[in-house]
C-alpha atoms as a PDB file:
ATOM      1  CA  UNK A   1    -322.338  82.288 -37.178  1.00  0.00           C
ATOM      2  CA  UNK A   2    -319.336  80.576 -37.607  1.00  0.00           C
ATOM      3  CA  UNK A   3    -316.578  79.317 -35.016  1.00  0.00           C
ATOM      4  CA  UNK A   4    -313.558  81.153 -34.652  1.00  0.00           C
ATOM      5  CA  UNK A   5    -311.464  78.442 -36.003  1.00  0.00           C
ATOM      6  CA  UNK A   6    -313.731  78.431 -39.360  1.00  0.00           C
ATOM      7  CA  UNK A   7    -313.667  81.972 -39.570  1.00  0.00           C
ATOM      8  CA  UNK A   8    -309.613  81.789 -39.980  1.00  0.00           C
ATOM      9  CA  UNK A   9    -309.699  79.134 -42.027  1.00  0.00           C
ATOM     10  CA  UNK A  10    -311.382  80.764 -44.509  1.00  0.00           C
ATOM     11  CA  UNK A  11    -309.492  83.758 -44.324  1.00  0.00           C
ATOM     12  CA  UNK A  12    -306.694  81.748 -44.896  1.00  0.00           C
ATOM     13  CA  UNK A  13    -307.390  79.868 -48.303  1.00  0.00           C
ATOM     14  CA  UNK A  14    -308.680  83.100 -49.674  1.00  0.00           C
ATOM     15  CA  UNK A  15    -305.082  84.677 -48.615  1.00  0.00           C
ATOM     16  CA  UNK A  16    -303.262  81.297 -50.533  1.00  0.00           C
ATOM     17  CA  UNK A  17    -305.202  81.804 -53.157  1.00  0.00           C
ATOM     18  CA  UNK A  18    -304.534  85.526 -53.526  1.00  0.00           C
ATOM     19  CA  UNK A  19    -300.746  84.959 -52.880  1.00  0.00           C
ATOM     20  CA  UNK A  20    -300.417  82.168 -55.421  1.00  0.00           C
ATOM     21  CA  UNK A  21    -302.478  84.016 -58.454  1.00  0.00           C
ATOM     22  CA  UNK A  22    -300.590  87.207 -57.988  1.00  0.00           C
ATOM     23  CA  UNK A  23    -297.322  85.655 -57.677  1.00  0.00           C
ATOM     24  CA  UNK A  24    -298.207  83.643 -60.667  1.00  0.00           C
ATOM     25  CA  UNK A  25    -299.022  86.483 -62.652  1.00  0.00           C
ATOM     26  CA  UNK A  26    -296.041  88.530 -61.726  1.00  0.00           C
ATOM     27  CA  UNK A  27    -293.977  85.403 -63.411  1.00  0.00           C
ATOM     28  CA  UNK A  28    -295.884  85.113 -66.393  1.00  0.00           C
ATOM     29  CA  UNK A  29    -294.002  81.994 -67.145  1.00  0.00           C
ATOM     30  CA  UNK A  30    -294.640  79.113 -64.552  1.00  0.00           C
ATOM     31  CA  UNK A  31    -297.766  78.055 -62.747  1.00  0.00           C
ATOM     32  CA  UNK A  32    -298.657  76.329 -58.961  1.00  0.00           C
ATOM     33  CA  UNK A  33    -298.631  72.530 -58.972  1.00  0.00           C
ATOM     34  CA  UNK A  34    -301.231  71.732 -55.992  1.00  0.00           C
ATOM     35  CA  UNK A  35    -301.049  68.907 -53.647  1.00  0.00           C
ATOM     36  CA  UNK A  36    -304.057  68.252 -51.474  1.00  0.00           C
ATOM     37  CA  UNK A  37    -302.854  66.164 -48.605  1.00  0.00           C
ATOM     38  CA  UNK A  38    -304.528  64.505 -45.327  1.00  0.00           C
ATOM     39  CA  UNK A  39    -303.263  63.752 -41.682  1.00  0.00           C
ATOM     40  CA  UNK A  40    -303.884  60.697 -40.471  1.00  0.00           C
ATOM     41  CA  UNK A  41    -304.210  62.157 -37.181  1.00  0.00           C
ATOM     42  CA  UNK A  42    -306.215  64.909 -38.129  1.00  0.00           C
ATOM     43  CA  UNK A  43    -306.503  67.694 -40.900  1.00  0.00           C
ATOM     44  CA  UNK A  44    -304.453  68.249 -43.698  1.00  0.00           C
ATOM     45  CA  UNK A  45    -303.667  70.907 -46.280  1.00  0.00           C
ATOM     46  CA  UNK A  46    -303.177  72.082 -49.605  1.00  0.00           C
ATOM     47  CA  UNK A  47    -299.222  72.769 -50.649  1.00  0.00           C
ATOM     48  CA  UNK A  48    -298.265  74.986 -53.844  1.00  0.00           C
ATOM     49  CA  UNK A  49    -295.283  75.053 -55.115  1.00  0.00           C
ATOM     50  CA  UNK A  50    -294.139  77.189 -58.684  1.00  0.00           C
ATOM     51  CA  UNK A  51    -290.871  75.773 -60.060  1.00  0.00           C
ATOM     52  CA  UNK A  52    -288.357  77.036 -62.641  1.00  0.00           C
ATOM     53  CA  UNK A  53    -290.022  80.615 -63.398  1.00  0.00           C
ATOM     54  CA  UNK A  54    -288.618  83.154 -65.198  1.00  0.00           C
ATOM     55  CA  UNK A  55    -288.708  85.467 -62.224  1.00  0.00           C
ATOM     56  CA  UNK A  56    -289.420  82.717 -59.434  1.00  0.00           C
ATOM     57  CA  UNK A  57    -286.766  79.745 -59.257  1.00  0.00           C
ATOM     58  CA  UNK A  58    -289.173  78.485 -56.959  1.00  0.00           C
ATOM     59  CA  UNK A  59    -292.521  79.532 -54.734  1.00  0.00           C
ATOM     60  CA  UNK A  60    -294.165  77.621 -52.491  1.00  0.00           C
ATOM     61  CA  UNK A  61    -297.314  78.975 -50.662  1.00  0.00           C
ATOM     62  CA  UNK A  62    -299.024  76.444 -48.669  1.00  0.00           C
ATOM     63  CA  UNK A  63    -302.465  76.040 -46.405  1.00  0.00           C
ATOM     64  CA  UNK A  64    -302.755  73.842 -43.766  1.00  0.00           C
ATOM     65  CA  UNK A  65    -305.437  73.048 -40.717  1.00  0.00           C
ATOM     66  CA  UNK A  66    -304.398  70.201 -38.169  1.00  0.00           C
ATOM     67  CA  UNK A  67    -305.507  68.548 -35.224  1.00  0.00           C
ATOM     68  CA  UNK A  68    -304.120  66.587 -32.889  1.00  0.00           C
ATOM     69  CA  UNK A  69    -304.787  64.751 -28.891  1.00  0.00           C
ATOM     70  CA  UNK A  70    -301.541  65.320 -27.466  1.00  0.00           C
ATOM     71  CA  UNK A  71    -299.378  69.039 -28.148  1.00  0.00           C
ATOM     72  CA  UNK A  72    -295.925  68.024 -29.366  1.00  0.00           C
ATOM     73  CA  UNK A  73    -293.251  69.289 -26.870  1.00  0.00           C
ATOM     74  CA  UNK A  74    -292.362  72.251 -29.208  1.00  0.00           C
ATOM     75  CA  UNK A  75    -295.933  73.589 -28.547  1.00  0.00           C
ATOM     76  CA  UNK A  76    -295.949  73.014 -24.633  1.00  0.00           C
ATOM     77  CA  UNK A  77    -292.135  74.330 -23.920  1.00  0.00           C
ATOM     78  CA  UNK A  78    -292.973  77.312 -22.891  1.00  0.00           C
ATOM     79  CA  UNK A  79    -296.866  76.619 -21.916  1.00  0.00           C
ATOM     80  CA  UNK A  80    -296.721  73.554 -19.591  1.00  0.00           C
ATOM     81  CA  UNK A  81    -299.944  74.265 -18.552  1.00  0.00           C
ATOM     82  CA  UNK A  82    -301.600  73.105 -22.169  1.00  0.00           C
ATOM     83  CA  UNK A  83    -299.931  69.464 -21.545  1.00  0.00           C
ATOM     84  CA  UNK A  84    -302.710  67.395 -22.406  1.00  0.00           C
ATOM     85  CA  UNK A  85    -305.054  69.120 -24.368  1.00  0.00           C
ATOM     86  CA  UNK A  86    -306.277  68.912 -28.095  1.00  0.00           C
ATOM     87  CA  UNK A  87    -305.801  71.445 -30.136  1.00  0.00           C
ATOM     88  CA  UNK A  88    -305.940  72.344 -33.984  1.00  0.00           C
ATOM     89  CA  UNK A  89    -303.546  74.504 -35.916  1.00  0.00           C
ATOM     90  CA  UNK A  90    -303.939  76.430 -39.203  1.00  0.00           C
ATOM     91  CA  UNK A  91    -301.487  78.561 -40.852  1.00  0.00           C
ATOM     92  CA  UNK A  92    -300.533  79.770 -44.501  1.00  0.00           C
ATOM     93  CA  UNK A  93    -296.987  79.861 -45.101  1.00  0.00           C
ATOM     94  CA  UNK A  94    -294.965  81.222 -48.032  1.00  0.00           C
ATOM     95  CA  UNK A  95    -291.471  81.134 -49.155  1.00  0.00           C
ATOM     96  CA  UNK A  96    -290.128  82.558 -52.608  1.00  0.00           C
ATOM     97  CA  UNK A  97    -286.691  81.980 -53.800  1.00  0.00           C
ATOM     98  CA  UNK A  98    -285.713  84.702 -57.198  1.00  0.00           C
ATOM     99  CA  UNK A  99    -284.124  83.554 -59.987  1.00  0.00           C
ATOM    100  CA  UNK A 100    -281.853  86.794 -60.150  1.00  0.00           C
ATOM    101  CA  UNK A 101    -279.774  87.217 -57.128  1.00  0.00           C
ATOM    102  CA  UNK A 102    -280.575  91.014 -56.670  1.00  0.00           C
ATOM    103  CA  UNK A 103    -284.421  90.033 -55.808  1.00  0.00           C
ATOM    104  CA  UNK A 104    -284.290  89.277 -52.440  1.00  0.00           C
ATOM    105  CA  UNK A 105    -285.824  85.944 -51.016  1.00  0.00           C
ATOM    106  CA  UNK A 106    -289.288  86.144 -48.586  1.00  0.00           C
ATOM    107  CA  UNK A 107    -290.716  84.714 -46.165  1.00  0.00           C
ATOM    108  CA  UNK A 108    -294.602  85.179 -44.699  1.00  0.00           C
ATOM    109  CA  UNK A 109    -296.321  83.072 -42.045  1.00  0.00           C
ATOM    110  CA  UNK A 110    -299.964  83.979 -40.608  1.00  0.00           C
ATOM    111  CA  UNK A 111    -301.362  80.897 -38.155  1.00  0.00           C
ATOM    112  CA  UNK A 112    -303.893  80.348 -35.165  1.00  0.00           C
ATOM    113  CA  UNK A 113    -303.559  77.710 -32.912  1.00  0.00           C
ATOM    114  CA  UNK A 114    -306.185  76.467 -30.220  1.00  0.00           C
ATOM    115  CA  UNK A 115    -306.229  74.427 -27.826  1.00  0.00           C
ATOM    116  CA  UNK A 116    -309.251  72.538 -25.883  1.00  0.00           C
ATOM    117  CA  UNK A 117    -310.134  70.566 -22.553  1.00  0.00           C
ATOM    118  CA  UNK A 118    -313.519  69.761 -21.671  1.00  0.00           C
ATOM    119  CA  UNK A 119    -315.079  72.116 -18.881  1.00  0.00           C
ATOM    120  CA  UNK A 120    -312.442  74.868 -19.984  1.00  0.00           C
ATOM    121  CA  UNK A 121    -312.956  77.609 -22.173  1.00  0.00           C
ATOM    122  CA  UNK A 122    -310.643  77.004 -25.970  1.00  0.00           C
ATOM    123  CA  UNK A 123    -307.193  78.839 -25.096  1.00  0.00           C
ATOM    124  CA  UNK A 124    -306.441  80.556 -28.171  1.00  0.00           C
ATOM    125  CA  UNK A 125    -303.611  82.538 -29.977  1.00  0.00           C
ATOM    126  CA  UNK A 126    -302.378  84.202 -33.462  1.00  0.00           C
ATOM    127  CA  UNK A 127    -298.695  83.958 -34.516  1.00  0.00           C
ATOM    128  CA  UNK A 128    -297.017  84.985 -37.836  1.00  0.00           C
ATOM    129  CA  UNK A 129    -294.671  87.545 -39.681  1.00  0.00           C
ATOM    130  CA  UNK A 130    -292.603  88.270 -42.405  1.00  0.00           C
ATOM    131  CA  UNK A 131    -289.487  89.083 -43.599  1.00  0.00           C
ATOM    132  CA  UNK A 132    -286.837  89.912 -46.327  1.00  0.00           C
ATOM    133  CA  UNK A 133    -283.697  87.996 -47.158  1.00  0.00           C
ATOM    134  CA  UNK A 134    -281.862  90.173 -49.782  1.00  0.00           C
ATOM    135  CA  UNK A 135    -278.196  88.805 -51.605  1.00  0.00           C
ATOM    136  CA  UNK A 136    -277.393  92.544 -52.636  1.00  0.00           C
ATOM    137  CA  UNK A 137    -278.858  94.763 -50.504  1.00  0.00           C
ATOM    138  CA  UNK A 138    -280.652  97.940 -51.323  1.00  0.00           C
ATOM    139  CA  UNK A 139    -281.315 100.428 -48.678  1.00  0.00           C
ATOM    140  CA  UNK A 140    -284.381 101.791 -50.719  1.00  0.00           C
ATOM    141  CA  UNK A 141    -285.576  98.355 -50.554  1.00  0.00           C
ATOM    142  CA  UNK A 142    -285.213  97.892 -46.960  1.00  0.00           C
ATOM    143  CA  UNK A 143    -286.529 101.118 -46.221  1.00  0.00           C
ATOM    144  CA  UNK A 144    -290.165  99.870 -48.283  1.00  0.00           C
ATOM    145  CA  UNK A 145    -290.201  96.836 -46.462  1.00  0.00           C
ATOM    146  CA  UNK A 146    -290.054  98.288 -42.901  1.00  0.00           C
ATOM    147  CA  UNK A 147    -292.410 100.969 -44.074  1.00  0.00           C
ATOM    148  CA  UNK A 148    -295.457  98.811 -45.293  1.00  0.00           C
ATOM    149  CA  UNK A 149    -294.558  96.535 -41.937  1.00  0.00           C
ATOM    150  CA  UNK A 150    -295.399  99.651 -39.701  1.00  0.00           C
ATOM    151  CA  UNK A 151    -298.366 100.606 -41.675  1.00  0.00           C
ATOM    152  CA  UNK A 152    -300.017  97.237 -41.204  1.00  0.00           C
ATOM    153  CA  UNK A 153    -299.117  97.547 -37.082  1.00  0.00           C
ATOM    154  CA  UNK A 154    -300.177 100.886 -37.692  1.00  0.00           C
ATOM    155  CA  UNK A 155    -304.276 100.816 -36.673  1.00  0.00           C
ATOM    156  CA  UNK A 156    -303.576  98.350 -33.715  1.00  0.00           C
ATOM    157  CA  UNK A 157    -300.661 100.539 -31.198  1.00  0.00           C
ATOM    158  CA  UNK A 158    -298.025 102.627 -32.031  1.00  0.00           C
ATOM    159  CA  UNK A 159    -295.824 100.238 -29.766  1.00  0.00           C
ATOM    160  CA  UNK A 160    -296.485  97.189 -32.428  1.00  0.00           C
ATOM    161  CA  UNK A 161    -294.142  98.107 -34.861  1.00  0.00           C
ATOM    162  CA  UNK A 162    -291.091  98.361 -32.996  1.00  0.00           C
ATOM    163  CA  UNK A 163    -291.740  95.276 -30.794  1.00  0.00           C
ATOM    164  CA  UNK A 164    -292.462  92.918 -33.629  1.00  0.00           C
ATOM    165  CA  UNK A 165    -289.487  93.786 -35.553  1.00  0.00           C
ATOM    166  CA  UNK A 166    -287.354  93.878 -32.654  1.00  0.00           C
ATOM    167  CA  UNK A 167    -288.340  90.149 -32.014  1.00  0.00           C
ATOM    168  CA  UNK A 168    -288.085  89.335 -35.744  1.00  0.00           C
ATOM    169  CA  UNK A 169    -284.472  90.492 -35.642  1.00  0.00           C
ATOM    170  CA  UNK A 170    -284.423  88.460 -32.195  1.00  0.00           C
ATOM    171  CA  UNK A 171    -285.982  85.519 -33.769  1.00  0.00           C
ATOM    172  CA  UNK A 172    -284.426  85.202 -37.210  1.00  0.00           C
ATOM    173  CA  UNK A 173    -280.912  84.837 -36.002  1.00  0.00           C
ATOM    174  CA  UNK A 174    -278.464  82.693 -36.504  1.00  0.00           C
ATOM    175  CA  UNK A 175    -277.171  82.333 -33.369  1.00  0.00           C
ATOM    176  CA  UNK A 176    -273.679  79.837 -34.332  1.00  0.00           C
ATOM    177  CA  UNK A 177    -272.792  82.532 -37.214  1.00  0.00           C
ATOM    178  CA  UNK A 178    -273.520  85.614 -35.074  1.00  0.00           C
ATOM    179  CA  UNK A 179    -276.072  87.188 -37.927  1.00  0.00           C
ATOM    180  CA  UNK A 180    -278.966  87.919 -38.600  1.00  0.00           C
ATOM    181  CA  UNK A 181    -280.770  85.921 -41.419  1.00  0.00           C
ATOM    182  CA  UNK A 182    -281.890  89.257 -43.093  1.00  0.00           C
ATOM    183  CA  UNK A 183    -283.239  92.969 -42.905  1.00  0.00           C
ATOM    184  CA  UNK A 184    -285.625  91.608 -40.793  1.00  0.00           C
ATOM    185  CA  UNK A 185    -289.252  92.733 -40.807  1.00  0.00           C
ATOM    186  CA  UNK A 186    -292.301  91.488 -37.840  1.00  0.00           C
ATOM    187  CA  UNK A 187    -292.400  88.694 -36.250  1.00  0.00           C
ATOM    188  CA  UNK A 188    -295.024  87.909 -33.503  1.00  0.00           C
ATOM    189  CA  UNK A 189    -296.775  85.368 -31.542  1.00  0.00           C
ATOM    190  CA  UNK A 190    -298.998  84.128 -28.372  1.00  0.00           C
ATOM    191  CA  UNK A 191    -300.810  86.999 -29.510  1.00  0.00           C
ATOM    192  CA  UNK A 192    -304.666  86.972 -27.672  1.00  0.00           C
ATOM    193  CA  UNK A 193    -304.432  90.718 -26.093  1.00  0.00           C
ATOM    194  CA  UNK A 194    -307.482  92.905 -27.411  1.00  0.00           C
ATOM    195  CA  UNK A 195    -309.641  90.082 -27.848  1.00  0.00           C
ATOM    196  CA  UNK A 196    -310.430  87.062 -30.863  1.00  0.00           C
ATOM    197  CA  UNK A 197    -312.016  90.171 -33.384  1.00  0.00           C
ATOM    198  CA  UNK A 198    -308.814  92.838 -32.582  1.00  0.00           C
ATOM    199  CA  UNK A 199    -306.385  89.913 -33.147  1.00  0.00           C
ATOM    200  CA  UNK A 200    -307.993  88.612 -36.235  1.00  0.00           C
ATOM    201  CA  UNK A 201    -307.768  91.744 -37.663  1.00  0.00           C
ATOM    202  CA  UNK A 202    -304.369  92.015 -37.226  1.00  0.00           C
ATOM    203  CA  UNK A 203    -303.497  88.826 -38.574  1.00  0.00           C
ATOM    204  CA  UNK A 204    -305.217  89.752 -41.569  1.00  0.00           C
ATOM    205  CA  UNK A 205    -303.598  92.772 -41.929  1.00  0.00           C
ATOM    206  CA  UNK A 206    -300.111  91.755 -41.484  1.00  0.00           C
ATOM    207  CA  UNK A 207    -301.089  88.596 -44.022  1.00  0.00           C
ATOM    208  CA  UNK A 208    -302.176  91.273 -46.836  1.00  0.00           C
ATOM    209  CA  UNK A 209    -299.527  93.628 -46.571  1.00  0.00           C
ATOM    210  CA  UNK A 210    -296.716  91.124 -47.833  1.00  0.00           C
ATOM    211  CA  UNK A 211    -298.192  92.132 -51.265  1.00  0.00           C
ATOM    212  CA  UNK A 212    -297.390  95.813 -51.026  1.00  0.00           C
ATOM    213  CA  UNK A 213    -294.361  95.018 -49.208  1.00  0.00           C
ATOM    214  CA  UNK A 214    -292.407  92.772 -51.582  1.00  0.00           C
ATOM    215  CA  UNK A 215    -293.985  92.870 -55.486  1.00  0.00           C
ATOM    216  CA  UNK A 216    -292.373  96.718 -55.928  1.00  0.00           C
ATOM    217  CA  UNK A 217    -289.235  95.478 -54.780  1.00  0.00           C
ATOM    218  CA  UNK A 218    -289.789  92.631 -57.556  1.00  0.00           C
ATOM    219  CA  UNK A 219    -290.560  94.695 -60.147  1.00  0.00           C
ATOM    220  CA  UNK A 220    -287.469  96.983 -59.028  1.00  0.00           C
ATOM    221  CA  UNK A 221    -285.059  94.154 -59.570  1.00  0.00           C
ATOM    222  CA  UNK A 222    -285.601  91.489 -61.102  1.00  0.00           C
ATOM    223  CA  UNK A 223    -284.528  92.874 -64.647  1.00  0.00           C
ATOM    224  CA  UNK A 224    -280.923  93.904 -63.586  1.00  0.00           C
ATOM    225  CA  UNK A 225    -278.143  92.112 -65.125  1.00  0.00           C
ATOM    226  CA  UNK A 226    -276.113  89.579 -63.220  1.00  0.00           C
ATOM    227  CA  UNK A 227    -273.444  86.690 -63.896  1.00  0.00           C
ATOM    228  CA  UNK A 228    -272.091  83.402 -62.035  1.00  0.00           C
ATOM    229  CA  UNK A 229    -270.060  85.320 -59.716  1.00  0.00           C
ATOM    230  CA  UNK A 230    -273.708  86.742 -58.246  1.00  0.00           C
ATOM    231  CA  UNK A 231    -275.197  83.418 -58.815  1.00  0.00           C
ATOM    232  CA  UNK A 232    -272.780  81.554 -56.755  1.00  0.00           C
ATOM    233  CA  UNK A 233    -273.196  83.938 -54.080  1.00  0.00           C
ATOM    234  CA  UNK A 234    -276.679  83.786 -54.041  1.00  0.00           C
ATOM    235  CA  UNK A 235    -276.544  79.933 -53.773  1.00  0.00           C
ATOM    236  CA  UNK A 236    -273.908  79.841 -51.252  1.00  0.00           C
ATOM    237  CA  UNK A 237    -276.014  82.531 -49.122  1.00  0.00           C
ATOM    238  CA  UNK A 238    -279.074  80.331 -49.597  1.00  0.00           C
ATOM    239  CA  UNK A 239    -277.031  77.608 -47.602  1.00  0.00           C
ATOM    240  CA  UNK A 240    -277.591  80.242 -44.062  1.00  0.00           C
ATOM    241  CA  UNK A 241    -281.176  79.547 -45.104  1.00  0.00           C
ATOM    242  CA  UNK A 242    -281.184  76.126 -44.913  1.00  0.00           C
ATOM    243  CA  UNK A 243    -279.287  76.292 -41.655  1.00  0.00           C
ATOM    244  CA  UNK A 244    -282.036  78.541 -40.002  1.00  0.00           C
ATOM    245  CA  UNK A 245    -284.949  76.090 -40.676  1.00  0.00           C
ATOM    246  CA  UNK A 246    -283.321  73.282 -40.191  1.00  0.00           C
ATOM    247  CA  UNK A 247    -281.831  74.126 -36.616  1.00  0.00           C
ATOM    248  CA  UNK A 248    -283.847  77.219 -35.648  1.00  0.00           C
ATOM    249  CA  UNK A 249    -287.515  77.599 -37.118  1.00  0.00           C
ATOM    250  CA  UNK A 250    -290.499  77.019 -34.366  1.00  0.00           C
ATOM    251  CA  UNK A 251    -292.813  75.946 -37.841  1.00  0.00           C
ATOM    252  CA  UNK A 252    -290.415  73.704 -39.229  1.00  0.00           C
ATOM    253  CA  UNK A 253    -290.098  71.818 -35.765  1.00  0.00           C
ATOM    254  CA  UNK A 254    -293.477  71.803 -34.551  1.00  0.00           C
ATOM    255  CA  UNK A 255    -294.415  70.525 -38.176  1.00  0.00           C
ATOM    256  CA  UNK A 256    -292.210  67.316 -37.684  1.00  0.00           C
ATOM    257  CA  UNK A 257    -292.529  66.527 -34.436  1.00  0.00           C
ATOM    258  CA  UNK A 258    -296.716  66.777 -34.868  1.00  0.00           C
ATOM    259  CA  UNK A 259    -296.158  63.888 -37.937  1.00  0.00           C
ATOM    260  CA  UNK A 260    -297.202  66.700 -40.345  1.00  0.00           C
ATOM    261  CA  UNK A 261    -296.216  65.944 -44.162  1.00  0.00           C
ATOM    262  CA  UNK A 262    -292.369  66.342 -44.337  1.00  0.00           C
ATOM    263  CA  UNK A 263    -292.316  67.327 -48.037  1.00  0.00           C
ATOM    264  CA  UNK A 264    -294.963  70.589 -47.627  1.00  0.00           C
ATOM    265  CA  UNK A 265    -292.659  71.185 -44.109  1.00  0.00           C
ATOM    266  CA  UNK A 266    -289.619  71.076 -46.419  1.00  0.00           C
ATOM    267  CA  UNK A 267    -290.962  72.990 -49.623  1.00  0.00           C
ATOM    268  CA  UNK A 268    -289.377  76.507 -47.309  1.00  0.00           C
ATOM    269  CA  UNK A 269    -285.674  74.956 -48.616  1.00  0.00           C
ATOM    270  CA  UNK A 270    -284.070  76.217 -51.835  1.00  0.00           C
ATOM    271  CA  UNK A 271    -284.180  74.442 -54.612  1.00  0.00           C
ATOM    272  CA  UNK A 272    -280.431  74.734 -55.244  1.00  0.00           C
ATOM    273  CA  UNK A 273    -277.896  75.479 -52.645  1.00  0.00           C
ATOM    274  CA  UNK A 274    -274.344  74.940 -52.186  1.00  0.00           C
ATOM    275  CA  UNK A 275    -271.692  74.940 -49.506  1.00  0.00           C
ATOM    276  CA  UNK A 276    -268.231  76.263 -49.119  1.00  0.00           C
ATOM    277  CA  UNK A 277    -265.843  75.644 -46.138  1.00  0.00           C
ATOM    278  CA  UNK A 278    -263.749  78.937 -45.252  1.00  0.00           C
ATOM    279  CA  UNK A 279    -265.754  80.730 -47.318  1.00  0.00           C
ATOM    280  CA  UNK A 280    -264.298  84.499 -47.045  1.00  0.00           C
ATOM    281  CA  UNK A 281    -265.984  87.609 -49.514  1.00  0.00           C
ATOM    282  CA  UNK A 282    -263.310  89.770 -51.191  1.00  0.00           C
ATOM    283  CA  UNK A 283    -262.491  92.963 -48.693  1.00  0.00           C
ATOM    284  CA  UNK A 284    -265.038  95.882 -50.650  1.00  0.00           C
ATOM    285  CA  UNK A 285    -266.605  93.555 -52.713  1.00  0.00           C
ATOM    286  CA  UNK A 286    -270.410  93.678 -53.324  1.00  0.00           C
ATOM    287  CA  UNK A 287    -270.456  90.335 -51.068  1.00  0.00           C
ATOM    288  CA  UNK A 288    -268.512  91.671 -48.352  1.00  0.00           C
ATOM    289  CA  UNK A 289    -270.804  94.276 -48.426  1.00  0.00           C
ATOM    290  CA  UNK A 290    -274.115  92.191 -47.287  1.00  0.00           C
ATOM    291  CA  UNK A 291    -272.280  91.660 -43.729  1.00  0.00           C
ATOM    292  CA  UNK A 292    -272.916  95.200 -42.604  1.00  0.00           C
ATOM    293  CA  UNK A 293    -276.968  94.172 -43.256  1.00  0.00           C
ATOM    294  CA  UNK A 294    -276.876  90.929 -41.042  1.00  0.00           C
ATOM    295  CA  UNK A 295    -276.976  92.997 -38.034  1.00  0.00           C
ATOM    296  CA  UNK A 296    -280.734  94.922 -36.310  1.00  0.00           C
ATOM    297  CA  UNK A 297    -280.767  98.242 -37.647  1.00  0.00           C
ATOM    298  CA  UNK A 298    -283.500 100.913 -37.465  1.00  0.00           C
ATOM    299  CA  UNK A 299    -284.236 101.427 -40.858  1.00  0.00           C
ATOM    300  CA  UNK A 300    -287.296 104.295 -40.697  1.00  0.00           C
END
């Protein structure tokens, strides 16, 4: 029988390799370039990444499983008690960024991290999420989104639901703009309650869901006219993006600080973004509107 750590391994190139040929598929245009990368210090990975679709400006969907002596201090913050150990992390993480500013960008993240000291029993846990960053908001969209999230936290407590979006909108926050970075959607981690099989099975279930969660709202929008004033919104939008990884995101430090491979760490950034200083929306404009969405709401 295999070891836990296997098992999700596995589970997790099966789920890249799902994501990647259905998002491929759904652009009909542009395929995944692969690059299959090691660690010096241990593991390594496979990174994806789909650029200049006709739906997808750019996907990038990427495996990794690494390994390491020492937890960086991003890992140990708030578990002092793991100082020391070895451990080995896996994780599939995707990021898609439309071409048409009414498709909304995504984010999913499904991981398992262990960690080991001789004489001790492996101290395990399951992290991940997703959620939806629209331009233009639809509340039929949102609505979707929040739906498939509870039905995947459906078969594992009626409390999941609400706790693991009420930490996504806790989470994905930007706390020096005072917003949130979207609608929101789960977001959870240390998870170990209910034992390795229960937890597993959760993962796997959030992981699987993104695809009912996000390709309707794809196929809803992506065909609706637009110009450079939605454009330029869009890219100047994509800039709070870039602000939340860089400053905020738990992956994108851990990855850096652990020596992982900066450019599959980095393939979450759009690839074109733009700044404004004083940027202010027109009062009752379409882009004025998206403020009253950067705030938790209960959308079911």
């Amino acid at each position: 029988m295999q070891d836990p750590a296997s098992r999700v391994d596995a589970y997790l190139r099966d789920l890249q390799d799902r994501l990647c040929q259905t998002l491929q598929a759904t652009d009909e245009r542009a395929s995944f370039d692969e690059d299959v990368w090691t660690r010096p210090a241990g593991g390594g990975g496979r990174t994806r990444v789909l650029k200049d679709g006709r739906i997808f400006e750019q996907a990038g969907v990427g495996f990794s499983q690494v390994s390491g002596d020492t937890l960086p201090a991003s890992a140990t913050a708030h578990r002092p008690q793991l100082t020391g150990r070895t451990w080995i992390a896996s994780g599939v993480s995707l990021v898609v960024h439309p071409r048409n500013p009414y498709v909304p960008t995504a984010h999913m993240n499904v991981r398992y991290f262990e960690a080991d000291k001789a004489g001790e029993a492996p101290v395990w846990w399951f992290g991940g999420g997703f959620d939806l960053t629209p331009f233009y908001p639809f509340d039929e969209d949102c609505r979707h989104w929040h739906r498939v999230a509870r039905d995947a936290c459906a078969g594992f407590g009626t409390d999941l639901y609400p706790r693991y979006k009420q930490w996504c909108d806790d989470y994905f926050r930007l706390k020096h703009r005072d917003e949130t970075r979207g609608v929101g959607g789960l977001f959870f981690d240390d998870l170990n309650d209910g034992g390795f099989e229960h937890c597993f099975a959760f993962l796997q279930s959030v992981g699987n869901a993104f695809f009912d969660a996000y390709l309707p709202i794809v196929a809803r929008r992506m065909s609706l006219p637009y110009g450079e004033r939605e454009r330029e919104f869009q890219l100047y939008r994509r800039g709070r993006y870039v602000e939340f990884n860089l400053v905020y995101d738990r992956g994108t430090l851990f990855g850096l600080q652990s020596g992982g491979r900066t450019e599959s760490i980095l393939m979450s950034l759009p690839p074109r973004v733009r700044y404004e200083y004083g940027y202010r929306p027109e009062a009752g404009s379409p882009e004025a509107r998206l403020s009253e969405y950067l705030k938790p709401r209960e959308w079911l």
